[in-house]
N, C-alpha and C. Protein backbone atom coordinates (compact mmCIF):
# COMPACT_ATOMS: atom_id res chain seq x y z
N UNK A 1 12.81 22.67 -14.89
CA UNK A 1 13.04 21.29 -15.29
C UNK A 1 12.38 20.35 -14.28
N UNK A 2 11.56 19.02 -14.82
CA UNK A 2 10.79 18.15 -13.96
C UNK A 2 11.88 17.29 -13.57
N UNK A 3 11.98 16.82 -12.56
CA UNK A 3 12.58 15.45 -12.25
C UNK A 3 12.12 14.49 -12.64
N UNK A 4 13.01 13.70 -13.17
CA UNK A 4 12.64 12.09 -14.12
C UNK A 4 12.09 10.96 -12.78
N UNK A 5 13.35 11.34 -11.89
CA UNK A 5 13.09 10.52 -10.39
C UNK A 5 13.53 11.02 -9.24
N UNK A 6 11.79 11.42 -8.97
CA UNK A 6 11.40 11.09 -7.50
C UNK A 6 12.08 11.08 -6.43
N UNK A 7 12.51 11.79 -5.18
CA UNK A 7 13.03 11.00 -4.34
C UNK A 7 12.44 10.29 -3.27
N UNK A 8 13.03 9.41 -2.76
CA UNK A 8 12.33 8.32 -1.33
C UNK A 8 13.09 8.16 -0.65
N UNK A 9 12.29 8.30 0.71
CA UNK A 9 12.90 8.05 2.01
C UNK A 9 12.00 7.06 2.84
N UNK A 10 12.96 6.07 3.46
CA UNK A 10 12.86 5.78 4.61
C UNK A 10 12.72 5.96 5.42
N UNK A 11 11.85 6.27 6.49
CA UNK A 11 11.29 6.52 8.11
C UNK A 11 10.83 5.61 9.00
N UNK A 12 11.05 6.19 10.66
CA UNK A 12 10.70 5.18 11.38
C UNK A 12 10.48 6.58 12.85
N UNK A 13 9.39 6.03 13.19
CA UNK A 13 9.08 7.01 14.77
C UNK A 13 9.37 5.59 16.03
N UNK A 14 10.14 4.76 15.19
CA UNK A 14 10.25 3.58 16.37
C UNK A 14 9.62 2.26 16.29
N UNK A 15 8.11 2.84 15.80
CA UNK A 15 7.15 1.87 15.81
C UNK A 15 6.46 1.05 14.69
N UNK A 16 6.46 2.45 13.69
CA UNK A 16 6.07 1.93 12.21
C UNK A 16 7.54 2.16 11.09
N UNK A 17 7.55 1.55 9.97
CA UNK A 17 8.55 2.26 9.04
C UNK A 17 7.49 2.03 7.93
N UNK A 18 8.00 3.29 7.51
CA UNK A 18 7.26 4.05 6.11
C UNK A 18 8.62 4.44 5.01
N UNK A 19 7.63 4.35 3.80
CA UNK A 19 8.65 4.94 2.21
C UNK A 19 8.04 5.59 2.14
N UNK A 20 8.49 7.13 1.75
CA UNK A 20 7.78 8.60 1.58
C UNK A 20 8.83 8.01 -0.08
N UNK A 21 7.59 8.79 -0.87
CA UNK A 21 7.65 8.97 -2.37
C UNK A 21 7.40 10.21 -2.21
N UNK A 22 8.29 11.31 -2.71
CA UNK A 22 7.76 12.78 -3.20
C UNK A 22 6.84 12.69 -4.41
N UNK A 23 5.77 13.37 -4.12
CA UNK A 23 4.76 13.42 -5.86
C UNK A 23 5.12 14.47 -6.33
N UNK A 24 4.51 14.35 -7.66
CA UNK A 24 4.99 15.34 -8.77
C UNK A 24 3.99 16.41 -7.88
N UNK A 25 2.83 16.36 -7.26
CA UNK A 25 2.21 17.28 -6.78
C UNK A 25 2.54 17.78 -5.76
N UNK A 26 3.58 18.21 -5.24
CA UNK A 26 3.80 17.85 -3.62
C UNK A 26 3.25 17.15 -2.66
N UNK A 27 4.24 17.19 -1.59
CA UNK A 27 3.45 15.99 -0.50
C UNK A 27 4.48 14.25 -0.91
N UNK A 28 3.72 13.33 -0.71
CA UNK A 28 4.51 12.46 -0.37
C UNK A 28 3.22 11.42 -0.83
N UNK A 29 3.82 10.30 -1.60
CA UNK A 29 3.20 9.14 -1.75
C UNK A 29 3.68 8.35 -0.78
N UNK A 30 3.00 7.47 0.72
CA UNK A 30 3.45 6.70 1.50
C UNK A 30 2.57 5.57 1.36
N UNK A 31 3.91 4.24 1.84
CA UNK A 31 3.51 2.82 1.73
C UNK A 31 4.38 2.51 3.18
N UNK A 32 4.03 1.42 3.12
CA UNK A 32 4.84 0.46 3.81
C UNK A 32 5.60 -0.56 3.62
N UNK A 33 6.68 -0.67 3.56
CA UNK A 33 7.44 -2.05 3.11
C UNK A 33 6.85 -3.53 4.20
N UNK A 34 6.13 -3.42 5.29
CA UNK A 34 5.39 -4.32 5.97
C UNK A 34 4.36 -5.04 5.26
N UNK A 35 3.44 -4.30 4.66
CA UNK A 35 2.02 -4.26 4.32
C UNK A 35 2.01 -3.64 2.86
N UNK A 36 2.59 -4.22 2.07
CA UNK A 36 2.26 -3.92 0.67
C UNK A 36 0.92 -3.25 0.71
N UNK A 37 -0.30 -3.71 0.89
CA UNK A 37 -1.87 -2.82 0.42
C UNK A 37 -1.71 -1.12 1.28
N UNK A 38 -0.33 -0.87 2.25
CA UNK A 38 -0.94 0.50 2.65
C UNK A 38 -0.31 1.04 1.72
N UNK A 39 -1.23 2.12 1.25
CA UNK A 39 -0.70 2.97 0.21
C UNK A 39 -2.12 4.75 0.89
N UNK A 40 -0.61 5.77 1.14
CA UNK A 40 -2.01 7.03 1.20
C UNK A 40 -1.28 8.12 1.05
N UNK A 41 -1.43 9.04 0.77
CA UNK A 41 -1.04 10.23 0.60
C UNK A 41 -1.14 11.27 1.84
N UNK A 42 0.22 12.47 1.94
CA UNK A 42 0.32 12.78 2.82
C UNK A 42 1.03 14.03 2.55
N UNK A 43 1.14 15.47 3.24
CA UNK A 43 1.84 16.84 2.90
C UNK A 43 3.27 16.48 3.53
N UNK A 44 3.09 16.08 4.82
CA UNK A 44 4.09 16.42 5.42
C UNK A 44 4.56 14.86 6.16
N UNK A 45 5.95 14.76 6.60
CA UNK A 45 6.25 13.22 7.67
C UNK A 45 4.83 13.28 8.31
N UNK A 46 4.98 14.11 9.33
CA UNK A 46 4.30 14.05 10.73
C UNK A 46 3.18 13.58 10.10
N UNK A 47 2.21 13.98 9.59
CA UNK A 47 0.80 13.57 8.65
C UNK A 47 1.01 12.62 7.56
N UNK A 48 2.08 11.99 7.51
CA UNK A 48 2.35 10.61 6.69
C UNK A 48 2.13 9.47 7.83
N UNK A 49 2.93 9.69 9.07
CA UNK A 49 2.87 8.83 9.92
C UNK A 49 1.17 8.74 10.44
N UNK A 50 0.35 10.07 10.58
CA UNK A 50 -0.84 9.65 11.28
C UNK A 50 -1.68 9.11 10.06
N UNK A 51 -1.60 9.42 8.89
CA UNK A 51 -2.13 8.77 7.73
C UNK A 51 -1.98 7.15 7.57
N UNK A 52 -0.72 7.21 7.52
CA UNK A 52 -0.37 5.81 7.74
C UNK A 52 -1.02 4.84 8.45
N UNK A 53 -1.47 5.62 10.08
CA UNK A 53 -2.23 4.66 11.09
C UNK A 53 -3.89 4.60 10.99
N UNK A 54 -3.79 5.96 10.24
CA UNK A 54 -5.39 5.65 9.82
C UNK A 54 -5.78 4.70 8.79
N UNK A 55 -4.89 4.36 8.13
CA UNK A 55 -5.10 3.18 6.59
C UNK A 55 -4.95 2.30 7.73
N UNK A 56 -3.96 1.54 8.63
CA UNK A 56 -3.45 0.58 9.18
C UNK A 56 -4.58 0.09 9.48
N UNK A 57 -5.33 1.28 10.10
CA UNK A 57 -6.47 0.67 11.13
C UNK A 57 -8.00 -0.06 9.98
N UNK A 58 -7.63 1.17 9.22
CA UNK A 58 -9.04 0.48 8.04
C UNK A 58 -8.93 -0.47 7.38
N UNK A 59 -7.68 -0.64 6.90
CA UNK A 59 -7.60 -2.25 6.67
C UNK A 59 -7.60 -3.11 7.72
N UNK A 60 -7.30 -2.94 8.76
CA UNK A 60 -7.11 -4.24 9.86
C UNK A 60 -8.42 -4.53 10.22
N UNK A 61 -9.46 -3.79 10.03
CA UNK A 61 -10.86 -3.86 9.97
C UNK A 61 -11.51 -4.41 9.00
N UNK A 62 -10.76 -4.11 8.06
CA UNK A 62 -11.06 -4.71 6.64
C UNK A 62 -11.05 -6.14 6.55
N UNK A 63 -10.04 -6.37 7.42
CA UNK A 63 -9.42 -7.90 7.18
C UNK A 63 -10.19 -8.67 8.59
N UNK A 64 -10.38 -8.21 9.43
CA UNK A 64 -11.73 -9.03 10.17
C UNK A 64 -12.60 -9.39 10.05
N UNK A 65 -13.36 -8.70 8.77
CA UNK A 65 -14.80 -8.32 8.53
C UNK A 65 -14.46 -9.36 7.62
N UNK A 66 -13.98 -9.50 6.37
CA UNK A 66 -13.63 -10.35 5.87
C UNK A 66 -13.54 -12.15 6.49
N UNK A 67 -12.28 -11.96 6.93
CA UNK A 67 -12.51 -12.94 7.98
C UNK A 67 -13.64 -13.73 8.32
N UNK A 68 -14.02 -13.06 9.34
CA UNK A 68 -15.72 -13.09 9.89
C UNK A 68 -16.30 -13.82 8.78
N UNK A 69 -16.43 -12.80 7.37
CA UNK A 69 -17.22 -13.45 6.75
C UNK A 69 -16.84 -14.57 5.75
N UNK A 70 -15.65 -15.05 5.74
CA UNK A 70 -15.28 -16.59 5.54
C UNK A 70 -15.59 -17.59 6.80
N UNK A 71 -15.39 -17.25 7.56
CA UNK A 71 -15.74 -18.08 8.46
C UNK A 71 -17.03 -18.45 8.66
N UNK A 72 -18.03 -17.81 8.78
CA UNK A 72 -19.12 -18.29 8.78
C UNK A 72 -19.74 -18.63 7.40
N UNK A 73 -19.42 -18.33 6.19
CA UNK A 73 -19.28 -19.06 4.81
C UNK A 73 -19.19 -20.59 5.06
N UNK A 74 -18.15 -20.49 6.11
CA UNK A 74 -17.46 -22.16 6.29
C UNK A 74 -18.64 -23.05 7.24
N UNK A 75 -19.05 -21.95 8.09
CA UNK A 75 -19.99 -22.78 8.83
C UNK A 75 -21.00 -23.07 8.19
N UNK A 76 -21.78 -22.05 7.29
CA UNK A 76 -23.11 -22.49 6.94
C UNK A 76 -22.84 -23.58 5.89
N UNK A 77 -21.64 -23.74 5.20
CA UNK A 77 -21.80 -25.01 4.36
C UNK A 77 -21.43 -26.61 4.96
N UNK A 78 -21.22 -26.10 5.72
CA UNK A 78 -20.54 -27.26 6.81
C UNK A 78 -22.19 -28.31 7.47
């Protein structure tokens, strides 16, 4: 028999907190209740949490570059 629903947990190593979603595939769908856009997949906690910091970091890169490039958008029309 499939489960209709999922279970989720809450975690925290102190520093980050994460929602582990079990998938129908095993492993774990993880987000963040911080940062709505992290969303990544993961087997296990321990590799949810370093997953986690690897999205953290690619978006926070994401969002500089971005940045960056509004800002100088702003200058050249200026």
């Amino acid at each position: 028999m499939v489960s209709q629903n999922p279970k989720s947990y809450t975690v925290s190593d102190g520093d980050l907190v994460l929602n582990l979603q079990e998938a129908e595939e095993g492993g774990y769908i993880v987000t963040s209740p911080l940062d709505p856009q992290l969303i990544t997949e993961a087997e296990t906690i321990a590799e949810a949490f370093a997953m986690a910091r690897d999205a953290m970091e690619s978006l926070n890169d994401s969002r500089i570059k971005l940045f960056e490039q509004l800002k100088a958008s702003e200058g050249g029309a200026a």
